[in-house]
PDB file of N, CA and C in Angstrom:
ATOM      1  N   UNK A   1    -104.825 280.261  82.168  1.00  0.00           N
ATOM      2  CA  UNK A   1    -106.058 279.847  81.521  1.00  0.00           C
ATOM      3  C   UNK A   1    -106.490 280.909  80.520  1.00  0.00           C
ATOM      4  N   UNK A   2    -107.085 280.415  79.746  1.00  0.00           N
ATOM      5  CA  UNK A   2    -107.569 281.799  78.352  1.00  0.00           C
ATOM      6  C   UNK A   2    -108.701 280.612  78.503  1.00  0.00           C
ATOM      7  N   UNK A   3    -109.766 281.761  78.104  1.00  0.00           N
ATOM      8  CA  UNK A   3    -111.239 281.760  78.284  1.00  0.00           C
ATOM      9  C   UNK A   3    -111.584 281.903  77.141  1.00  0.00           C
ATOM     10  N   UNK A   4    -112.777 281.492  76.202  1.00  0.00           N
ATOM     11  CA  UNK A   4    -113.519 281.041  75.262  1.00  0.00           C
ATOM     12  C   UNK A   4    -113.554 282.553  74.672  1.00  0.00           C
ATOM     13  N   UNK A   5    -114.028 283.442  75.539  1.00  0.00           N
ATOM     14  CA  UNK A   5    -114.397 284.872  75.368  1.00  0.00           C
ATOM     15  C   UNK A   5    -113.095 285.327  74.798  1.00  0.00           C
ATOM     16  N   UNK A   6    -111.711 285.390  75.890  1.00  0.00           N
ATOM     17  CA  UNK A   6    -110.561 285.673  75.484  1.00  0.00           C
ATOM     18  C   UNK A   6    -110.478 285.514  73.864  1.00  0.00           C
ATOM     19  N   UNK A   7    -110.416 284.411  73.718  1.00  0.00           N
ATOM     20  CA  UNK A   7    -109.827 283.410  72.418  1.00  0.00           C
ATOM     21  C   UNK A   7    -110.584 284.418  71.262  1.00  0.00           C
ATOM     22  N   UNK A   8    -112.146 284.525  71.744  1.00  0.00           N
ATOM     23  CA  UNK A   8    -112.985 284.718  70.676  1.00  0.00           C
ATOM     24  C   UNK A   8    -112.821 286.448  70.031  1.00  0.00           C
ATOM     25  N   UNK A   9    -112.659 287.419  71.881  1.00  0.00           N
ATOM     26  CA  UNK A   9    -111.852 288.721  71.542  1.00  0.00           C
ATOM     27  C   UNK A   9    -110.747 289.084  70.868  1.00  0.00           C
ATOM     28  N   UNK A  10    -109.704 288.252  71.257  1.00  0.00           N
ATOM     29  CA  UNK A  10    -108.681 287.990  69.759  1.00  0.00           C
ATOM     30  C   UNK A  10    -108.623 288.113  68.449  1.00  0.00           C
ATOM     31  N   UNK A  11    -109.317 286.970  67.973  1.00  0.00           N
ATOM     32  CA  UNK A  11    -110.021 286.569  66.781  1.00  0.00           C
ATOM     33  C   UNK A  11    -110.791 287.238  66.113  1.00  0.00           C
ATOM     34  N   UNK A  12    -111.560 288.070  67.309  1.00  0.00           N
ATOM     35  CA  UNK A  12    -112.086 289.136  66.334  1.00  0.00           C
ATOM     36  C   UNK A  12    -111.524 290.328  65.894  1.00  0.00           C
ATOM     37  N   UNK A  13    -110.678 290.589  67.191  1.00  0.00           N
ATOM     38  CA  UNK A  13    -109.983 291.918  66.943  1.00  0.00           C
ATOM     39  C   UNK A  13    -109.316 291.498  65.405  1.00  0.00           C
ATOM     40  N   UNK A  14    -108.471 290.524  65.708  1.00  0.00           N
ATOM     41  CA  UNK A  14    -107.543 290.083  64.326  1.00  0.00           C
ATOM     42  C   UNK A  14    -108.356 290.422  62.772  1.00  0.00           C
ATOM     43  N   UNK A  15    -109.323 289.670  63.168  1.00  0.00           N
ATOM     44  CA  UNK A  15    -110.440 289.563  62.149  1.00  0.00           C
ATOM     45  C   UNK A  15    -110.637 291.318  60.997  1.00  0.00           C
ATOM     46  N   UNK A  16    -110.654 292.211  62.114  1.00  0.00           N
ATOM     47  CA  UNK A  16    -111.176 293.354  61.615  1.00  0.00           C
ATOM     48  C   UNK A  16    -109.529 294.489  62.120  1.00  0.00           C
ATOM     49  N   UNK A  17    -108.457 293.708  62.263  1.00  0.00           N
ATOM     50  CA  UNK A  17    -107.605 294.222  62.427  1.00  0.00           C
ATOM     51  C   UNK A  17    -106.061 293.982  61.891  1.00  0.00           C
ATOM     52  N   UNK A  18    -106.392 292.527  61.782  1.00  0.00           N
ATOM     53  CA  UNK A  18    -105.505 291.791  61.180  1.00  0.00           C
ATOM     54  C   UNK A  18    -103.886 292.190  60.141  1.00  0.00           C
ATOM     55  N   UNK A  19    -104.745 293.529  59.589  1.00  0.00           N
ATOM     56  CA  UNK A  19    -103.695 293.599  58.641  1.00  0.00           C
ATOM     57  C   UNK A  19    -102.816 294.893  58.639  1.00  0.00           C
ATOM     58  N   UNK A  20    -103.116 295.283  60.305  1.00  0.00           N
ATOM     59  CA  UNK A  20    -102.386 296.557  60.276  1.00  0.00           C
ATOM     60  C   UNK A  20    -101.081 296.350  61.311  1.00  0.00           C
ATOM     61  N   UNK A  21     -99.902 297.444  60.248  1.00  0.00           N
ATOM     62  CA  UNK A  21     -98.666 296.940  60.885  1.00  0.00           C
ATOM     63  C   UNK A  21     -98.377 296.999  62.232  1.00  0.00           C
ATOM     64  N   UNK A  22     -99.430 297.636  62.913  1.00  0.00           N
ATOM     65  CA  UNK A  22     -98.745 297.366  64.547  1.00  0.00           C
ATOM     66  C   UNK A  22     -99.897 296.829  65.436  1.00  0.00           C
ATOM     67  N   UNK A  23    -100.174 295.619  64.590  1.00  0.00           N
ATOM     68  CA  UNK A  23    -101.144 294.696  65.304  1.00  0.00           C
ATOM     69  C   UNK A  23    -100.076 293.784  66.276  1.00  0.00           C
ATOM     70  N   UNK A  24     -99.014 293.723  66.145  1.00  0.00           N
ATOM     71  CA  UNK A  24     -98.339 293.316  67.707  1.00  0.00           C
ATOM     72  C   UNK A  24     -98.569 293.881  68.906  1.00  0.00           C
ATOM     73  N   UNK A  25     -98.274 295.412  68.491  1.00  0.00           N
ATOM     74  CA  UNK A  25     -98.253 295.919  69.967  1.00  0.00           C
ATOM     75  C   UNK A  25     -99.620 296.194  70.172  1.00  0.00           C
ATOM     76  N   UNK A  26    -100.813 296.693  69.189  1.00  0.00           N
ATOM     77  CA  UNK A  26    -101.888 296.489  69.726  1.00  0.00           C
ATOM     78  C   UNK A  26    -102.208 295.836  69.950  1.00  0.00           C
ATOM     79  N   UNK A  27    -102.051 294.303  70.080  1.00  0.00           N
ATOM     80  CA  UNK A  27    -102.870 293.267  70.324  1.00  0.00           C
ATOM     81  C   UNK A  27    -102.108 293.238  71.832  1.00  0.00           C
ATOM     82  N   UNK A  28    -100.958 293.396  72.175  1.00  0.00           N
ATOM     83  CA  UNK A  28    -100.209 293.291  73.510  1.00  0.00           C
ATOM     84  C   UNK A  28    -101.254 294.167  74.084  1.00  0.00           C
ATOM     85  N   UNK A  29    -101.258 295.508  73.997  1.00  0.00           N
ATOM     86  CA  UNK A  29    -101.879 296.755  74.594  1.00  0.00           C
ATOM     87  C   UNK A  29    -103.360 296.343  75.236  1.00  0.00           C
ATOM     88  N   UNK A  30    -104.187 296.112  74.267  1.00  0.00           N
ATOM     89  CA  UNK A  30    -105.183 295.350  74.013  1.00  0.00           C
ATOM     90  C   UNK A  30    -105.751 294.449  75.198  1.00  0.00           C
ATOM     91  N   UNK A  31    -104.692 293.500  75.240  1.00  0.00           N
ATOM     92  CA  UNK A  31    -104.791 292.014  76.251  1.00  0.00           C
ATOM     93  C   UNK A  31    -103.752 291.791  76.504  1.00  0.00           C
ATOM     94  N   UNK A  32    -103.209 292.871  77.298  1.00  0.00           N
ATOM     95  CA  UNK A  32    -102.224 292.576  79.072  1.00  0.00           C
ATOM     96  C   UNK A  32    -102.103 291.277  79.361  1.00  0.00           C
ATOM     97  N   UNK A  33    -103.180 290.759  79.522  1.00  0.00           N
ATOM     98  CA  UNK A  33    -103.030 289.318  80.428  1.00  0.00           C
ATOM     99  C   UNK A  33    -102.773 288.231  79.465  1.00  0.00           C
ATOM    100  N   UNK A  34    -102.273 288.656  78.109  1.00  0.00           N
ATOM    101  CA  UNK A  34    -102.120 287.215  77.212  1.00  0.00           C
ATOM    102  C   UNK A  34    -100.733 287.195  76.852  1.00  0.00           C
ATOM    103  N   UNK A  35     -99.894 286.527  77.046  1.00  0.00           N
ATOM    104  CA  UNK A  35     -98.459 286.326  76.017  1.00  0.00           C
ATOM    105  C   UNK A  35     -98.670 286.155  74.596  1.00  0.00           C
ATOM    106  N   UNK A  36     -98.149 287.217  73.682  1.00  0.00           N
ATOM    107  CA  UNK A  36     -98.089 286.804  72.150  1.00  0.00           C
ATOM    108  C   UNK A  36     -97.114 286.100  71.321  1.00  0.00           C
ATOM    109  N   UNK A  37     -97.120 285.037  70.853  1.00  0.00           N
ATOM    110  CA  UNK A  37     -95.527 285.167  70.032  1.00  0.00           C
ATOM    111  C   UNK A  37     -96.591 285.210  68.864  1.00  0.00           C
ATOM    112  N   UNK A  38     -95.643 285.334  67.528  1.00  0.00           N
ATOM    113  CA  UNK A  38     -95.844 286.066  66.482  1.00  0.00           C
ATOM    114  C   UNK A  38     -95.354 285.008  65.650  1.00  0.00           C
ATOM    115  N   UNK A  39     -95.290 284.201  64.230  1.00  0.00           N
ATOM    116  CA  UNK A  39     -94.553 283.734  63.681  1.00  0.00           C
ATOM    117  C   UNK A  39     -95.533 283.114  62.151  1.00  0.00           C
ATOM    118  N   UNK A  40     -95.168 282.564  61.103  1.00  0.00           N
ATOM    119  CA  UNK A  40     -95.314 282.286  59.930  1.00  0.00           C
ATOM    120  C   UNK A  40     -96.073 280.777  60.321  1.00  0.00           C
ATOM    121  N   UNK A  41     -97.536 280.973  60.012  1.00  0.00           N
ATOM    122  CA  UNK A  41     -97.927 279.426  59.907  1.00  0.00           C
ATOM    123  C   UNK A  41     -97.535 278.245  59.696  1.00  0.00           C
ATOM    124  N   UNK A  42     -96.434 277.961  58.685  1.00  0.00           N
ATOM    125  CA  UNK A  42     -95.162 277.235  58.309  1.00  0.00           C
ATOM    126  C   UNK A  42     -94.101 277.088  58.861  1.00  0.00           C
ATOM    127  N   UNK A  43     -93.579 278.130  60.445  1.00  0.00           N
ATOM    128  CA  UNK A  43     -93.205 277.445  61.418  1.00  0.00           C
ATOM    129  C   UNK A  43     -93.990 276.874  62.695  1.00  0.00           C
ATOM    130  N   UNK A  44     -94.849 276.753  62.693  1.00  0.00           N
ATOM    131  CA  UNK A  44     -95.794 275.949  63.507  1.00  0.00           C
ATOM    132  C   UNK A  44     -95.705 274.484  63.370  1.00  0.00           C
ATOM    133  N   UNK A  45     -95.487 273.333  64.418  1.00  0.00           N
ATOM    134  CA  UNK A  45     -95.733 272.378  64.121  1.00  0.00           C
ATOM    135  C   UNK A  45     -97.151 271.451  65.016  1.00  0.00           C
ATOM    136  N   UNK A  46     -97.804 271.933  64.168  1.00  0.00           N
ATOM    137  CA  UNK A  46     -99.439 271.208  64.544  1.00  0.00           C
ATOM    138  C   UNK A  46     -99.980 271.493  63.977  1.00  0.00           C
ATOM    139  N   UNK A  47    -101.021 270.388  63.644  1.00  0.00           N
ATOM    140  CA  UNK A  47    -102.261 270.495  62.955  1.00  0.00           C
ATOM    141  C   UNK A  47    -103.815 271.056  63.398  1.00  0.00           C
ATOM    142  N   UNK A  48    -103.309 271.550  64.433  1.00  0.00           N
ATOM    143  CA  UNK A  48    -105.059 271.451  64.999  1.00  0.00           C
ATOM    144  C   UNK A  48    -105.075 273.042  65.851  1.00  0.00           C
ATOM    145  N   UNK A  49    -105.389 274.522  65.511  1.00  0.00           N
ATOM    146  CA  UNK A  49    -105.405 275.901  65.811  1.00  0.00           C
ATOM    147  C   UNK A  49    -106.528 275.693  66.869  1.00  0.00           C
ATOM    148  N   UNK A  50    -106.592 275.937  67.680  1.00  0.00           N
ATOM    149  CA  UNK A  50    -107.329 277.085  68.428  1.00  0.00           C
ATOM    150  C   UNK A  50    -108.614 277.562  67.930  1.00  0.00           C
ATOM    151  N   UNK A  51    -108.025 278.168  66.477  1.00  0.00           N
ATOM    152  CA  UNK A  51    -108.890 279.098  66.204  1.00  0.00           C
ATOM    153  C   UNK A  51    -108.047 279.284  64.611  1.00  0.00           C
ATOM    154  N   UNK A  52    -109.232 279.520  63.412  1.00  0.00           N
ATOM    155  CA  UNK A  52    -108.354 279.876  62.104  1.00  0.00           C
ATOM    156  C   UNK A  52    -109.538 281.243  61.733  1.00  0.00           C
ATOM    157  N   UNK A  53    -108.952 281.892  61.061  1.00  0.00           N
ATOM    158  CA  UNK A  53    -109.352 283.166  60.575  1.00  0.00           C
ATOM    159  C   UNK A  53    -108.462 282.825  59.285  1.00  0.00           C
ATOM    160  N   UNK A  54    -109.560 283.934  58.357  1.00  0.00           N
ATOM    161  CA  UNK A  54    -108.269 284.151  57.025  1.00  0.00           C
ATOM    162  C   UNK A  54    -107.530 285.143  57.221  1.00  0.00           C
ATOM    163  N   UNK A  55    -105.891 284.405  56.714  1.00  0.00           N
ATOM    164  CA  UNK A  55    -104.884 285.025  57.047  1.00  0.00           C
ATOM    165  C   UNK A  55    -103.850 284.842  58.746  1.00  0.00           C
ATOM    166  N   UNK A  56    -104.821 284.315  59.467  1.00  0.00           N
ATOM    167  CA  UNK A  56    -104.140 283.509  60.860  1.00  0.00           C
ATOM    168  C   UNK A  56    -104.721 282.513  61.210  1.00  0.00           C
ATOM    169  N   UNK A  57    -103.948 281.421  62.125  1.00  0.00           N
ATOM    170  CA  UNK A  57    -104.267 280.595  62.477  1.00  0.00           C
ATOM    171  C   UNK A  57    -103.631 280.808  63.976  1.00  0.00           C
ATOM    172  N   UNK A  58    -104.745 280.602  64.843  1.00  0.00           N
ATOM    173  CA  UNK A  58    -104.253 280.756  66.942  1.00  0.00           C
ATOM    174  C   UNK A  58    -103.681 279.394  67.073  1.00  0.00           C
ATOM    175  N   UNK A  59    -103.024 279.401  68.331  1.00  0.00           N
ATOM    176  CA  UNK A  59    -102.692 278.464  68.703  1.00  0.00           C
ATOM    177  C   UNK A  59    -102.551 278.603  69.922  1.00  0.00           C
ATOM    178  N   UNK A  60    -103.012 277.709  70.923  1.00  0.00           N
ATOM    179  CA  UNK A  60    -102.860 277.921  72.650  1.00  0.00           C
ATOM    180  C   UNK A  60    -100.954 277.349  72.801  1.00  0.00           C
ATOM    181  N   UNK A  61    -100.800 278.528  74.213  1.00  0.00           N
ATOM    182  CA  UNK A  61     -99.397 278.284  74.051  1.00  0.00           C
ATOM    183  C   UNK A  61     -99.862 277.806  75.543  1.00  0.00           C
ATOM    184  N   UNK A  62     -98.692 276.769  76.635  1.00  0.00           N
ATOM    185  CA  UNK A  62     -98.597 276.707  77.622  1.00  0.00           C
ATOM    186  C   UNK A  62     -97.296 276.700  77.995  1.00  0.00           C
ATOM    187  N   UNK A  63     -97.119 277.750  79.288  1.00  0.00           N
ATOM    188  CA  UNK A  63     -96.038 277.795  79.693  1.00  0.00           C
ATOM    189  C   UNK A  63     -95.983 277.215  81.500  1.00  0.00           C
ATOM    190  N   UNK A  64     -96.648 276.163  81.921  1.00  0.00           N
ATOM    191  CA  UNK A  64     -96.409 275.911  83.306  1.00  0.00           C
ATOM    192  C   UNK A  64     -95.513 274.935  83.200  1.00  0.00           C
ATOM    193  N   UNK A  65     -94.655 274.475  82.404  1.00  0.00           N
ATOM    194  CA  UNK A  65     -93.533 273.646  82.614  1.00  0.00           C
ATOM    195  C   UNK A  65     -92.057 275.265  82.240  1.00  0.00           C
ATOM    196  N   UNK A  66     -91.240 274.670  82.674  1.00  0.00           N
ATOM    197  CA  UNK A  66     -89.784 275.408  82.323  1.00  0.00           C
ATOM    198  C   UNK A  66     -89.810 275.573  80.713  1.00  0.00           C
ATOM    199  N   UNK A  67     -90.655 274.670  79.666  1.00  0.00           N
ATOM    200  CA  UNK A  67     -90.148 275.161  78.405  1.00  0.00           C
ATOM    201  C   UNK A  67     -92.044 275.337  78.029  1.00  0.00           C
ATOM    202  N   UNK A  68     -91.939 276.305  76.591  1.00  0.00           N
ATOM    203  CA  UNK A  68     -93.087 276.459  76.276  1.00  0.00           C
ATOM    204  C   UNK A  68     -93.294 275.279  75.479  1.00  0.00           C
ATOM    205  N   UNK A  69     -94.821 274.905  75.441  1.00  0.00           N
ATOM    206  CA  UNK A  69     -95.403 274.250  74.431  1.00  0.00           C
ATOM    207  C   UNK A  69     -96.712 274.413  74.066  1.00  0.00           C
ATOM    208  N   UNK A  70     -96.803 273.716  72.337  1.00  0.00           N
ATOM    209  CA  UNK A  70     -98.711 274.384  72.626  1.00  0.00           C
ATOM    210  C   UNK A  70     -99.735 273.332  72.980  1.00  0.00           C
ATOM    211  N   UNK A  71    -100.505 273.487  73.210  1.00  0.00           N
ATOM    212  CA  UNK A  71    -101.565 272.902  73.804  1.00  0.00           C
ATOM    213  C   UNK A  71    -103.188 272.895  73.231  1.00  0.00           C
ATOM    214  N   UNK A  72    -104.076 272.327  73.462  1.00  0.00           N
ATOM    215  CA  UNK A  72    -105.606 271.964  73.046  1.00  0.00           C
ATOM    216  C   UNK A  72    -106.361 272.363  74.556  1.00  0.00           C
ATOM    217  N   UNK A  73    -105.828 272.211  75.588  1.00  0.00           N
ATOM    218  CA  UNK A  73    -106.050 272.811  76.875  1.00  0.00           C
ATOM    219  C   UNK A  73    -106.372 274.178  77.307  1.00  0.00           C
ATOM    220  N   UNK A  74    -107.819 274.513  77.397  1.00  0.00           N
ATOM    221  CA  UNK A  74    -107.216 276.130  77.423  1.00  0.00           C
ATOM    222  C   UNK A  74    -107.446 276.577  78.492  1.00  0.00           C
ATOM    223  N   UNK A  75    -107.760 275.686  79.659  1.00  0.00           N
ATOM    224  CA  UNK A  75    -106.888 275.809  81.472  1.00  0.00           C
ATOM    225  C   UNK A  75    -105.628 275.463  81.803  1.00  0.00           C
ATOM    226  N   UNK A  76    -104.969 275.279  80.621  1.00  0.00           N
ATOM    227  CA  UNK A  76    -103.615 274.902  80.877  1.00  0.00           C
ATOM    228  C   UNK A  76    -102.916 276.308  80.114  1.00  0.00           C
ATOM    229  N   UNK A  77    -103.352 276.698  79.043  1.00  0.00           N
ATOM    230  CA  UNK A  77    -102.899 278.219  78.191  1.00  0.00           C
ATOM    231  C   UNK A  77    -103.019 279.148  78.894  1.00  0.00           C
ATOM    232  N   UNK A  78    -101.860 280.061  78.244  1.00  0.00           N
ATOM    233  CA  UNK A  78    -101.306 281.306  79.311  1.00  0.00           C
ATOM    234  C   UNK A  78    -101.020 282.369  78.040  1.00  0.00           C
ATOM    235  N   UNK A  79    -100.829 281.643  77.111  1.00  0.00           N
ATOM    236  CA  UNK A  79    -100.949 282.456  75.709  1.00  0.00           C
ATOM    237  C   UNK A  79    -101.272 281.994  74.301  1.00  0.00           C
ATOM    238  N   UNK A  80    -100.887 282.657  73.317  1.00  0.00           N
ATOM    239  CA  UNK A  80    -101.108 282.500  72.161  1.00  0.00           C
ATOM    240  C   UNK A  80    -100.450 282.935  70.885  1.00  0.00           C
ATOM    241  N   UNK A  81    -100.086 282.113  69.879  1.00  0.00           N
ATOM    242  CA  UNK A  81     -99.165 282.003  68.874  1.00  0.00           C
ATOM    243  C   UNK A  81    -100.401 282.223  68.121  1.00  0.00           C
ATOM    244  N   UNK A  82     -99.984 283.638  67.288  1.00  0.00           N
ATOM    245  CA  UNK A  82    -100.755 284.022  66.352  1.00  0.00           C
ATOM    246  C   UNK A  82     -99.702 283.781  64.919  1.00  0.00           C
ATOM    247  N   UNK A  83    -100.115 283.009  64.295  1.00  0.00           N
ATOM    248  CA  UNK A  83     -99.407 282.636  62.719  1.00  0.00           C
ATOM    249  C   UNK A  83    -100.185 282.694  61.462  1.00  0.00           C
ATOM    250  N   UNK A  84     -99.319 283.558  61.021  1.00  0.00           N
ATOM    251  CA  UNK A  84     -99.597 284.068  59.590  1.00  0.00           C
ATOM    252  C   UNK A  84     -99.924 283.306  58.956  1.00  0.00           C
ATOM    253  N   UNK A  85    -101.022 283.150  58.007  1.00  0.00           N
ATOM    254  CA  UNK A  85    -100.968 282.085  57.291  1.00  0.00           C
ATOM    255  C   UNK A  85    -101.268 283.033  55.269  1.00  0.00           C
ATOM    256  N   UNK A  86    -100.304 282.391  54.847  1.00  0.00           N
ATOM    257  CA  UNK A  86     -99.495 282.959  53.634  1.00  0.00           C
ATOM    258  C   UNK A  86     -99.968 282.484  52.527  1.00  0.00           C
ATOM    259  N   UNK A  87    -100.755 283.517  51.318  1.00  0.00           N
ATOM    260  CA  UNK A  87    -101.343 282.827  50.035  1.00  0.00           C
ATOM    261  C   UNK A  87    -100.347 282.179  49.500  1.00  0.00           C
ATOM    262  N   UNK A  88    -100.543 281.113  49.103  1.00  0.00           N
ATOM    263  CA  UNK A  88     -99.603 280.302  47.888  1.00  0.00           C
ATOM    264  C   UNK A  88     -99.972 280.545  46.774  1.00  0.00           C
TER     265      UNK A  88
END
């Protein structure tokens, strides 16, 4: 489960952190209890974030089946796909 608070601690960190190169491992360091994957807004397939900031878009990940998927559920989320999202 990820909590409203969770989601929103994220988002902010990102917010005012966003653009520094070892916002992976700080954001791991950070929040222990969240799985990160990392990837380019443009491999994402969904329309509907979590959460958008400029420059990312969240996405709830769920992993209680054998394969991951993302989700709108966030008692079902266990993490979060943070994706770049890229000026055109």
């Amino acid at each position: 489960m990820i909590s409203e608070e969770q989601l929103n601690s994220v988002t902010a960190w990102l917010s005012g952190n966003g653009g520094s190169p070892e916002r992976e491992q700080a954001l791991r360091s950070r929040f222990p209890d969240l799985h990160f994957t990392f990837c380019s807004d443009d491999d994402v397939m969904s329309e509907h974030p979590a959460s958008e900031l400029p420059g990312f878009n969240l996405y709830l990940v769920d992993s209680s089946d054998h394969c991951l998927c993302l989700t709108a559920d966030k008692n079902a989320a266990s993490g979060l796909v943070i994706a770049e999202v890229e000026d055109e």
